[in-house]
Protein backbone atom coordinates (compact mmCIF):
# COMPACT_ATOMS: atom_id res chain seq x y z
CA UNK A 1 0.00 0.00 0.00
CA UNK A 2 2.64 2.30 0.86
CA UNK A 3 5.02 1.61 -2.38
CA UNK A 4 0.95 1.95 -4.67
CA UNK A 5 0.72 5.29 -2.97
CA UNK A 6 4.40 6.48 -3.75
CA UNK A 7 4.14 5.39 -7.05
CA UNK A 8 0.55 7.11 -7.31
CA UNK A 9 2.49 10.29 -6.08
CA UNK A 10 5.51 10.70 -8.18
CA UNK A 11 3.18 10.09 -11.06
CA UNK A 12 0.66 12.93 -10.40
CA UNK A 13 4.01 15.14 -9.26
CA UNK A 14 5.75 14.29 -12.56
CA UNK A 15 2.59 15.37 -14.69
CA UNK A 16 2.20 18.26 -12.93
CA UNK A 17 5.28 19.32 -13.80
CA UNK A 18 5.42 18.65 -17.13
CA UNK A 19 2.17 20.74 -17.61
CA UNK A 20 4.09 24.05 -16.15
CA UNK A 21 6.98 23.09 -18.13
CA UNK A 22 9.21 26.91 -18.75
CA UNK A 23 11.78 26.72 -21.02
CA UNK A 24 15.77 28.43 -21.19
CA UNK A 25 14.68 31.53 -22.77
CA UNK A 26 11.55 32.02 -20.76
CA UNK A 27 14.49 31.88 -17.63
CA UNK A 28 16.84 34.42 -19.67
CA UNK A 29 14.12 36.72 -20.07
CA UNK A 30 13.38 36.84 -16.80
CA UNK A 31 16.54 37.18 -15.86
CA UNK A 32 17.13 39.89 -17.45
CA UNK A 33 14.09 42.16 -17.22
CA UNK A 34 14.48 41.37 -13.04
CA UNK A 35 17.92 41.81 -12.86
CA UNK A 36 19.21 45.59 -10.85
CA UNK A 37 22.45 45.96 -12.11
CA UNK A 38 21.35 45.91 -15.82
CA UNK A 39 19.00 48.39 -15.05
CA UNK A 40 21.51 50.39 -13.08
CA UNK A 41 23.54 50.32 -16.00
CA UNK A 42 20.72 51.71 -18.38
CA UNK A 43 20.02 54.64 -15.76
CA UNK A 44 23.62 55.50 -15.64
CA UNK A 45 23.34 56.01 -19.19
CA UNK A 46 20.36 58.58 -18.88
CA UNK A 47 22.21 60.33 -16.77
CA UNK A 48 24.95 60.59 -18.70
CA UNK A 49 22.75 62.32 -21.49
CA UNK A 50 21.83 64.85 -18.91
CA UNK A 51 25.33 65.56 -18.34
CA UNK A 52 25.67 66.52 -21.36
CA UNK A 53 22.84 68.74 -21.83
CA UNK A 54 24.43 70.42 -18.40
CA UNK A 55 27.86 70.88 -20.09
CA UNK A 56 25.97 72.79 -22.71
CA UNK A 57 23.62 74.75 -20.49
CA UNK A 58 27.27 75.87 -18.25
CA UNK A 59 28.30 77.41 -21.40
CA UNK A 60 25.20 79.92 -22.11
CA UNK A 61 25.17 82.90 -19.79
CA UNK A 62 24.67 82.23 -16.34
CA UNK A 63 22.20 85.35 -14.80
CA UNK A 64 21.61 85.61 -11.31
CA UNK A 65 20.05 87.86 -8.74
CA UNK A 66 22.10 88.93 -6.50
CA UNK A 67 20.68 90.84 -2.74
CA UNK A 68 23.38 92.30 -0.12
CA UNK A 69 21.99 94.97 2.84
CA UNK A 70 24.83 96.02 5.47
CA UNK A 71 24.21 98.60 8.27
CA UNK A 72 26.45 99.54 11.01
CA UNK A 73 25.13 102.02 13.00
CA UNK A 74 27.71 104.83 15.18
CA UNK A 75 25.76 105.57 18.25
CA UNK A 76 27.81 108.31 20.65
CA UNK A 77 30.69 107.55 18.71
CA UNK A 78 30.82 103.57 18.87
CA UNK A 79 30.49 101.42 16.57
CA UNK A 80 32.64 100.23 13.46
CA UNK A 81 34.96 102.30 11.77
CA UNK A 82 32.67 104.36 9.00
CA UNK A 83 36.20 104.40 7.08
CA UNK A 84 35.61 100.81 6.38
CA UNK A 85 31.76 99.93 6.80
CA UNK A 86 30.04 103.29 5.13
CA UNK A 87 27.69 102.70 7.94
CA UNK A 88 25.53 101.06 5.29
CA UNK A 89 25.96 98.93 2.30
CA UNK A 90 22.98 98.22 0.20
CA UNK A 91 23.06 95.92 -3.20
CA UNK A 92 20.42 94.73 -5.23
CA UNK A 93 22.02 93.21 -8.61
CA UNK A 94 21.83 90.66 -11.37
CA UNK A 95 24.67 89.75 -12.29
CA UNK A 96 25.44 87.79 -15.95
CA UNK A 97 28.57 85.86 -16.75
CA UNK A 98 29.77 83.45 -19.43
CA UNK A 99 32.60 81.62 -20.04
CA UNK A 100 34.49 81.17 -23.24
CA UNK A 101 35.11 77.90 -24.29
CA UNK A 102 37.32 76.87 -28.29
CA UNK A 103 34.93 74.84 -29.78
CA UNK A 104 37.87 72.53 -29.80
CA UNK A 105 37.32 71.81 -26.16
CA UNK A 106 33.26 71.33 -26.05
CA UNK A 107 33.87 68.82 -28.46
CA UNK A 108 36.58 67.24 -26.31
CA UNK A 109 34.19 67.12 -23.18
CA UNK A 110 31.09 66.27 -25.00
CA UNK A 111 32.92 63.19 -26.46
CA UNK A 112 34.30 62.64 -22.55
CA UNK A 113 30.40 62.01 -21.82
CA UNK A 114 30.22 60.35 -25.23
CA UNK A 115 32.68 57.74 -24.51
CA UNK A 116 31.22 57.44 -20.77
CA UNK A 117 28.20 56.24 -22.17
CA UNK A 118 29.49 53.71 -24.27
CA UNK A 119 31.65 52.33 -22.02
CA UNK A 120 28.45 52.13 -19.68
CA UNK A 121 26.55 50.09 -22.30
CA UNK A 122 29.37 48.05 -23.31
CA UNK A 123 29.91 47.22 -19.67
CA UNK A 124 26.06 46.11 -19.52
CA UNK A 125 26.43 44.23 -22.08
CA UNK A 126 28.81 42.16 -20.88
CA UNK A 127 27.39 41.62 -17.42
CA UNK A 128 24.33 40.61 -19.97
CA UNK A 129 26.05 38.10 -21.05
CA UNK A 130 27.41 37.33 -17.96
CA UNK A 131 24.26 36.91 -16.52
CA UNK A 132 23.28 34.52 -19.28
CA UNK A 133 25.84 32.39 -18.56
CA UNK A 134 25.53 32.24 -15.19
CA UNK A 135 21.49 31.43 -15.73
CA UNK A 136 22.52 28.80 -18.69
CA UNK A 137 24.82 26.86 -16.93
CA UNK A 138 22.74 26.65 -13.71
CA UNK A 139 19.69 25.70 -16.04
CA UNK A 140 21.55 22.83 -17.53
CA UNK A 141 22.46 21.66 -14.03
CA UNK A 142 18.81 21.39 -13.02
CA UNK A 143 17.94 19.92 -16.35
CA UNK A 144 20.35 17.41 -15.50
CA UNK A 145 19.57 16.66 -12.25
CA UNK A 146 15.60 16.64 -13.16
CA UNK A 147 16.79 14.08 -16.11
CA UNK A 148 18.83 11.94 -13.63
CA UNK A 149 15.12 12.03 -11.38
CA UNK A 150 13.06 11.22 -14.13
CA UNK A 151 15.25 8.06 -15.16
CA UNK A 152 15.51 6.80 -11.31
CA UNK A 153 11.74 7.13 -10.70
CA UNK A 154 10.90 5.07 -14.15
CA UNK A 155 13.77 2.15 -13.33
CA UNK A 156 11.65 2.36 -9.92
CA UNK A 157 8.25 2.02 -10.99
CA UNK A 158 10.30 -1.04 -13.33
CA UNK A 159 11.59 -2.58 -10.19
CA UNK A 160 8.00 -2.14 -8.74
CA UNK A 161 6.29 -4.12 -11.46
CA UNK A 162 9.37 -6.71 -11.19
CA UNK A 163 8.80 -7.01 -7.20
CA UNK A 164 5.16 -8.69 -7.84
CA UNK A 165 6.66 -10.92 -10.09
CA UNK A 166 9.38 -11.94 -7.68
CA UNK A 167 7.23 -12.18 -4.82
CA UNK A 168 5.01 -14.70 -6.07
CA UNK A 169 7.99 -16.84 -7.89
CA UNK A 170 9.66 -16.95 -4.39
CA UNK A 171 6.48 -18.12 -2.69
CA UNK A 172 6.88 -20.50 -4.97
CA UNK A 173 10.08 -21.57 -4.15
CA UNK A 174 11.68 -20.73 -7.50
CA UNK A 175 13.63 -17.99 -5.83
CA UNK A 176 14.93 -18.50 -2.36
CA UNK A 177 13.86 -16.13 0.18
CA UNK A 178 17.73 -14.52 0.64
CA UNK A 179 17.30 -14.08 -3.17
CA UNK A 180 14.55 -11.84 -2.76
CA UNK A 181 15.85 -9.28 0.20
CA UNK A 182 18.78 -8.86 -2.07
CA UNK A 183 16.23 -7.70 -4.82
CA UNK A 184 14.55 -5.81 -2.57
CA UNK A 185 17.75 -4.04 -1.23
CA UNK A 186 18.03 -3.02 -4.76
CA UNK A 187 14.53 -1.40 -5.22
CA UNK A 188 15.12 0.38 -1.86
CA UNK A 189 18.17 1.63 -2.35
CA UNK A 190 16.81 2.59 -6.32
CA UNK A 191 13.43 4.33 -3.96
CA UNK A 192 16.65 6.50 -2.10
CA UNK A 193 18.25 7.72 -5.29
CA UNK A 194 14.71 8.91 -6.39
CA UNK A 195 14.18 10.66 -3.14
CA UNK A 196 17.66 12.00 -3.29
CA UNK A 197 17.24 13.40 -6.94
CA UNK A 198 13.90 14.64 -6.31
CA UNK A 199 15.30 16.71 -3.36
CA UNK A 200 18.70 17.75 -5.61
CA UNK A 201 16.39 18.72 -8.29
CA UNK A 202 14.26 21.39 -5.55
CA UNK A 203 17.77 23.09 -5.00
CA UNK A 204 19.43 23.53 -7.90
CA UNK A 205 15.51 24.30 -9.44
CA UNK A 206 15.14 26.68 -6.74
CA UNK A 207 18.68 28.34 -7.02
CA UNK A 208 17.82 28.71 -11.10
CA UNK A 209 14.39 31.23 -10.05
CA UNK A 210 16.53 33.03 -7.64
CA UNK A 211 19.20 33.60 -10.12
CA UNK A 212 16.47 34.96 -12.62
CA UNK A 213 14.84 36.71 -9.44
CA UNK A 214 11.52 34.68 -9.82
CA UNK A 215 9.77 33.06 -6.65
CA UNK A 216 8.24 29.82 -7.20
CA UNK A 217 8.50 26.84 -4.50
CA UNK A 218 6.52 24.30 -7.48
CA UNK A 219 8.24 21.59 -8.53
CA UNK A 220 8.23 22.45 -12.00
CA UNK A 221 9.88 20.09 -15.20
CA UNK A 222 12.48 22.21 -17.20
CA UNK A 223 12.14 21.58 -21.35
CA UNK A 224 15.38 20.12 -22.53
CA UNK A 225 17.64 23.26 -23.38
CA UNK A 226 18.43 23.85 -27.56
CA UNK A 227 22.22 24.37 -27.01
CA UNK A 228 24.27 24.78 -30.26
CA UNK A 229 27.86 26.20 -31.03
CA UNK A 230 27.27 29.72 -32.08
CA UNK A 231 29.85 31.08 -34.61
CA UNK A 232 33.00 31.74 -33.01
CA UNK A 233 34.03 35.66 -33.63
CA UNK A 234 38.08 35.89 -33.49
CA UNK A 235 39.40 38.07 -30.07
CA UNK A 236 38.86 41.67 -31.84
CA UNK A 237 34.95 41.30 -32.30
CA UNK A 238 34.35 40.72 -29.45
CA UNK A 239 32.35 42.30 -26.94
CA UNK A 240 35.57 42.60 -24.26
CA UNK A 241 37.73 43.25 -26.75
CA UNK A 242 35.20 46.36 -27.80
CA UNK A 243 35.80 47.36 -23.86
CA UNK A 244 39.86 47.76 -24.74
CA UNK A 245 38.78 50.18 -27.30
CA UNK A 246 36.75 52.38 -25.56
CA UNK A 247 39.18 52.65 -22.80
CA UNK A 248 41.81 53.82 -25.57
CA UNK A 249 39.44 56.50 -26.89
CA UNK A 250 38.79 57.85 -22.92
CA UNK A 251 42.40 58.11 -22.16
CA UNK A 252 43.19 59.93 -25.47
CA UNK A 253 40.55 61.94 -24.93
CA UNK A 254 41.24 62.68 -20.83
CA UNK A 255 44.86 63.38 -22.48
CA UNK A 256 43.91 66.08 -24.14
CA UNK A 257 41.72 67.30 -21.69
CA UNK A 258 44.89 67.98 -19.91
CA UNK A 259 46.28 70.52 -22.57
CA UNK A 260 43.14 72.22 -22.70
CA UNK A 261 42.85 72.90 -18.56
CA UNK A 262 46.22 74.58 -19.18
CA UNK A 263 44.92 76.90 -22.03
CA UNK A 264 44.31 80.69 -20.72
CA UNK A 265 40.53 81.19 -19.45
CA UNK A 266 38.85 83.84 -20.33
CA UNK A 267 35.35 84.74 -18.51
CA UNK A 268 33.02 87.46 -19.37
CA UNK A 269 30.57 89.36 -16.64
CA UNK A 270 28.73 92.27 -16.19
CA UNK A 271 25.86 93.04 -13.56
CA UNK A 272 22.91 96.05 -13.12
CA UNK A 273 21.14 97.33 -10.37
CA UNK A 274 21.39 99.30 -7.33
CA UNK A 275 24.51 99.65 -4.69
CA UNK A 276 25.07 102.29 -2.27
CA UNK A 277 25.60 103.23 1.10
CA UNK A 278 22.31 105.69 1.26
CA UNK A 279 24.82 108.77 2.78
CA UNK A 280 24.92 110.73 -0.15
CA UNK A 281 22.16 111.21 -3.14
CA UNK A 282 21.16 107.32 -3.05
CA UNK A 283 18.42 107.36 -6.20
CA UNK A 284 21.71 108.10 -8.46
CA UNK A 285 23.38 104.73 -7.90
CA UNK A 286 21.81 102.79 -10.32
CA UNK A 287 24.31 101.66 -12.93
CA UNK A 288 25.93 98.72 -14.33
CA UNK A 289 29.45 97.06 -14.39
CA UNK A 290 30.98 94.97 -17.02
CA UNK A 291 34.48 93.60 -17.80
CA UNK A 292 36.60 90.47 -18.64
CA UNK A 293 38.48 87.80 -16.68
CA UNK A 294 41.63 86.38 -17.85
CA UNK A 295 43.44 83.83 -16.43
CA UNK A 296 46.76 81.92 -17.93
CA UNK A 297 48.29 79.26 -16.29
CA UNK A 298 52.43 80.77 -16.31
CA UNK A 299 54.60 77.78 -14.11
CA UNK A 300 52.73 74.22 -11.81
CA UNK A 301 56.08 72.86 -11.06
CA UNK A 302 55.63 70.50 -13.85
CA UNK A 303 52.10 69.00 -13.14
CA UNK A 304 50.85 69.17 -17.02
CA UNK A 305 53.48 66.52 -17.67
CA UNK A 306 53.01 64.74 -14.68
CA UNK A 307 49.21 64.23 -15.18
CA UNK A 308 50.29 63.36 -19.13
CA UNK A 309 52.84 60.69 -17.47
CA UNK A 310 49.85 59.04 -15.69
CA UNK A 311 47.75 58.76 -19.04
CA UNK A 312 50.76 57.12 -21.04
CA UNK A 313 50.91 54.59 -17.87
CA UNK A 314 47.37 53.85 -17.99
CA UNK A 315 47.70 53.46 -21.77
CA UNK A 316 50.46 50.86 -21.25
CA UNK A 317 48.40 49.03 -18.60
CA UNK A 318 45.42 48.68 -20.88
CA UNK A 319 47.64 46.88 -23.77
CA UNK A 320 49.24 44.78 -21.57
CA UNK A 321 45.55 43.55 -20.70
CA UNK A 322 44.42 44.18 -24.16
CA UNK A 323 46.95 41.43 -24.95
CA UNK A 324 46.88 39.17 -22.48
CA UNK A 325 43.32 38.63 -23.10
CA UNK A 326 43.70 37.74 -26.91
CA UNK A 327 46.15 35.08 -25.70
CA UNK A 328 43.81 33.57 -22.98
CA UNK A 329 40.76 33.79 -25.66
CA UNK A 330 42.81 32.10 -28.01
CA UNK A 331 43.82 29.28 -25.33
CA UNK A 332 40.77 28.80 -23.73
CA UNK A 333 39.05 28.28 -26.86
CA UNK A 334 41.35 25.62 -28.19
CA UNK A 335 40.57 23.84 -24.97
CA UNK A 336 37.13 24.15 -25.02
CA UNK A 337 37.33 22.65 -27.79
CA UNK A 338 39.54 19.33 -27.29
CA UNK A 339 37.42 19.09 -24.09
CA UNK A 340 34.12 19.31 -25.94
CA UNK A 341 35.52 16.30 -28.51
CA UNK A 342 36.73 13.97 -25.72
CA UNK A 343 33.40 14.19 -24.48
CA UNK A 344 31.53 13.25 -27.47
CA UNK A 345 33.56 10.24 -28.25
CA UNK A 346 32.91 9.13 -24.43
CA UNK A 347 29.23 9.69 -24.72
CA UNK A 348 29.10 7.80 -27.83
CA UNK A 349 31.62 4.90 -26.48
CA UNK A 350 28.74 5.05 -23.29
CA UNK A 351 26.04 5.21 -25.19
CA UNK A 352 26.86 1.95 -27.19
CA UNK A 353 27.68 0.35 -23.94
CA UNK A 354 24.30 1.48 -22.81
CA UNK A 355 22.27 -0.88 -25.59
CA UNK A 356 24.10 -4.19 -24.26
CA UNK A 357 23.37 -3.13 -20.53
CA UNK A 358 19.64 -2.40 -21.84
CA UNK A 359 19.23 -5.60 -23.43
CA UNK A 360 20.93 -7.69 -20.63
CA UNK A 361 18.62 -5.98 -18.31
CA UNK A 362 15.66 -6.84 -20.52
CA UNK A 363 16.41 -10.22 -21.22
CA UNK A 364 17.68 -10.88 -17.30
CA UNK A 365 14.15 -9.53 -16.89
CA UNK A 366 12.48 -12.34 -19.13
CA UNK A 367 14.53 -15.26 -17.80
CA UNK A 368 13.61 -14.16 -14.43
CA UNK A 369 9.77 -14.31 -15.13
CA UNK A 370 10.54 -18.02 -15.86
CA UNK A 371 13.28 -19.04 -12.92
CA UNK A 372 16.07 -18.80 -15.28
CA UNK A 373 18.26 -16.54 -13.90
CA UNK A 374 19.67 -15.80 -10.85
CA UNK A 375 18.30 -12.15 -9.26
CA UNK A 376 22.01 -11.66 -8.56
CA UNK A 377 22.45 -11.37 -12.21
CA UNK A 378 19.37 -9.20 -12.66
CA UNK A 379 20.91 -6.79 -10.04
CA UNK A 380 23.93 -6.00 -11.44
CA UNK A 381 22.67 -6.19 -15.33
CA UNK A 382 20.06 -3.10 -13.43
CA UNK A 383 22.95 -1.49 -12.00
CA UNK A 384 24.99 -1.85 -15.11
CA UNK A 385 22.31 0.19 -16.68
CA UNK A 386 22.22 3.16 -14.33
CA UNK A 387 25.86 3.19 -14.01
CA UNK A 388 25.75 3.95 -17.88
CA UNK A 389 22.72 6.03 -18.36
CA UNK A 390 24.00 8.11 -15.08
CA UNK A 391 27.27 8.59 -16.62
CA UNK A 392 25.95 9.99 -20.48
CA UNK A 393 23.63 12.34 -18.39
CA UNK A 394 26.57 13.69 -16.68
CA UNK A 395 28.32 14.05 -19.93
CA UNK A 396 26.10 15.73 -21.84
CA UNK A 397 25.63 17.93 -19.02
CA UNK A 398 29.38 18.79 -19.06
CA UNK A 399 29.08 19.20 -22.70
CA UNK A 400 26.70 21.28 -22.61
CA UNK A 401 28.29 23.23 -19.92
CA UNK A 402 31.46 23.65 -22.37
CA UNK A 403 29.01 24.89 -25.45
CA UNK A 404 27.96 27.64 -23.31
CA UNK A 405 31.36 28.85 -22.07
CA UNK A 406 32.42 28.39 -26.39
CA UNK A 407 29.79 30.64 -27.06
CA UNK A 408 30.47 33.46 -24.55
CA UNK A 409 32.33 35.84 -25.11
CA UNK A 410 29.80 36.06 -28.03
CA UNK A 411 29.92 38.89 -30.96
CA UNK A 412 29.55 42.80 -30.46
């Protein structure tokens, strides 16, 4: 009764799975629409476009109002010196500046922001794909393990149908009683790795929605994942390699950022309104002021090259990085690659050795029905089997691990 009702519920569990079966890009999706740091990434961007529009709103003319009321009354001959307060001090002002900037220089800073923004995306894009990866690999894991499950709970449900069998044969007294208990060691110890895959399968199912920031506590069946080898782009097309570039352009362009800070300044003003000290005819002083800053840098002790030192470093450091990750592309890839044909000449080799183990099992299976084989035999011809069908899970698993790592770093 109790092995009719745990057959009864791994049945109903497994169809109820299969009914809410998701699939690897419903998991990607998610993954990525839920995901903060990809959004942080797209925000950073807007914000870089109002940076921009600030740069050129700093350059019109900046007007402000401008209110300053003093008074420092003398009373019997104490108070502040009138020399230096005027007693009073009233100003009421706008004031209007703007700075000069060569159009050489706007363009320099607006391609600063330019750059910062690309950068930004380029970076999102990689922790994109990052994030793919991350979600693939832990799908095929579950996959795998819910695979492994599904395979232990039908050899179980085999075993179940063989136990009635058995049973009756050793009332019999075609099989011996010690015969049987060894059988049914077997079926309990095959009810175990069902219960043990089941409970595998609720982690690494459960660590796949909190990767993709879903919550779901179902026990849900994953649809086998449609892996292929994407073409391979060589190192420079790349979407790291595109990050070397952009780092190139923001140091050339932070470079000559450097000669333009040193360039003389020149700043324009002039203000209107009312400023006096109210002493002497005060509805005369209204006027207006107006004039030109200049300022040129003359001696820094040598900063300008200093700063221009730091830059050529920073280029160095980014081609020595640059290069050292076309190498490790390069190498990595080759390996994938000898890895990735090892394993499909082992899960062919296992898969062949799979077909004999199947039809020793089934025939064991036949003879048995009859007497005509020992239930020692049947054991290991059933453990033969799951030693084989256990191991090409595992390797297409790790095959399909190595795919994904092939295909990222994928294309611009």
């Amino acid at each position: 009764m109790v092995k009719l009702s745990l057959l009864i519920f791994l049945s109903v569990s497994f169809i109820s799975s299969s009914a809410q079966e998701h699939n690897l890009d419903y998991y990607i999706a998610a993954g990525i629409q839920n995901s903060p740091l990809l959004r942080d990434y797209y925000y950073q961007q807007q914000n870089n476009s109002i940076d921009s529009m600030r740069l050129l709103a700093g350059l019109k003319p900046q007007v402000t109002g401008v209110s300053i009321n003093s008074y420092a009354p003398v009373i019997a001959g104490y108070g502040y010196d009138e020399a230096i307060t005027n007693i009073g001090n009233f100003s009421e002002q706008v004031t209007a500046s703007k700075q000069l900037v060569s159009k050489k220089n706007l363009q320099n800073q607006q391609q600063a922001i330019q750059l910062l923004t690309a950068s930004l995306h380029i970076t999102g894009k990689i922790a994109e794909q990052d994030l793919k990866r991350t979600i693939i690999a832990q799908y095929i894991n579950a996959f795998g393990t819910w695979q492994q499950y599904s395979f232990n709970k039908e050899v179980y449900e085999l075993l179940l149908k063989e136990d009635t069998i058995l049973k009756k044969l050793t009332q019999s007294s075609v099989y011996r009683q010690t015969d049987y208990l060894t059988f049914l060691v077997t079926m309990q110890q095959q009810h175990l790795s069902v219960t043990l895959a089941r409970n595998q399968y609720q982690n690494e199912y459960a660590t796949l929605n909190y990767l993709c920031g879903l919550f779901d506590t179902s026990l849900t069946a994953l649809a086998p994942p449609s892996i292929e080898i994407n073409e391979l782009p060589v190192a420079e097309h790349t979407v790291y390699y595109e990050k070397f570039k952009v780092d190139s352009l923001v140091l050339k362009t932070n470079d000559a950022q450097i000669d333009f800070s040193y360039k003389p300044k020149v700043n324009l003003y002039a203000d209107a309104g009312f400023v006096s000290t109210l002493q002497y005819l005060p509805y005369k002083n209204f006027g207006a002021n107006f004039g030109i800053n200049l300022s040129v840098p003359i001696y820094d002790g040598k900063q300008k090259k200093m700063q221009h030192d730091k830059i050529a470093i920073a280029e160095q450091t980014r081609q020595t990085y640059r290069d050292y990750f076309v190498t490790q592309y390069k190498q990595q890839t080759a390996q994938l690659f000898q890895q990735l044909n090892s394993l499909e000449e082992l899960i062919n080799e296992t898969n062949s050795q799979l077909k004999f183990s199947e039809g020793l099992m089934q025939a064991n299976a036949k003879l048995m029905a009859t007497g005509d084989v020992r239930i020692a035999d049947y054991v290991i011809a059933i453990n033969n089997y799951l030693n084989a069908k256990n191991l090409i899970t595992q390797n297409t698993v790790s095959k399909l691990q190595i795919i994904t790592q092939i295909n990222y770093p994928s294309r611009q």
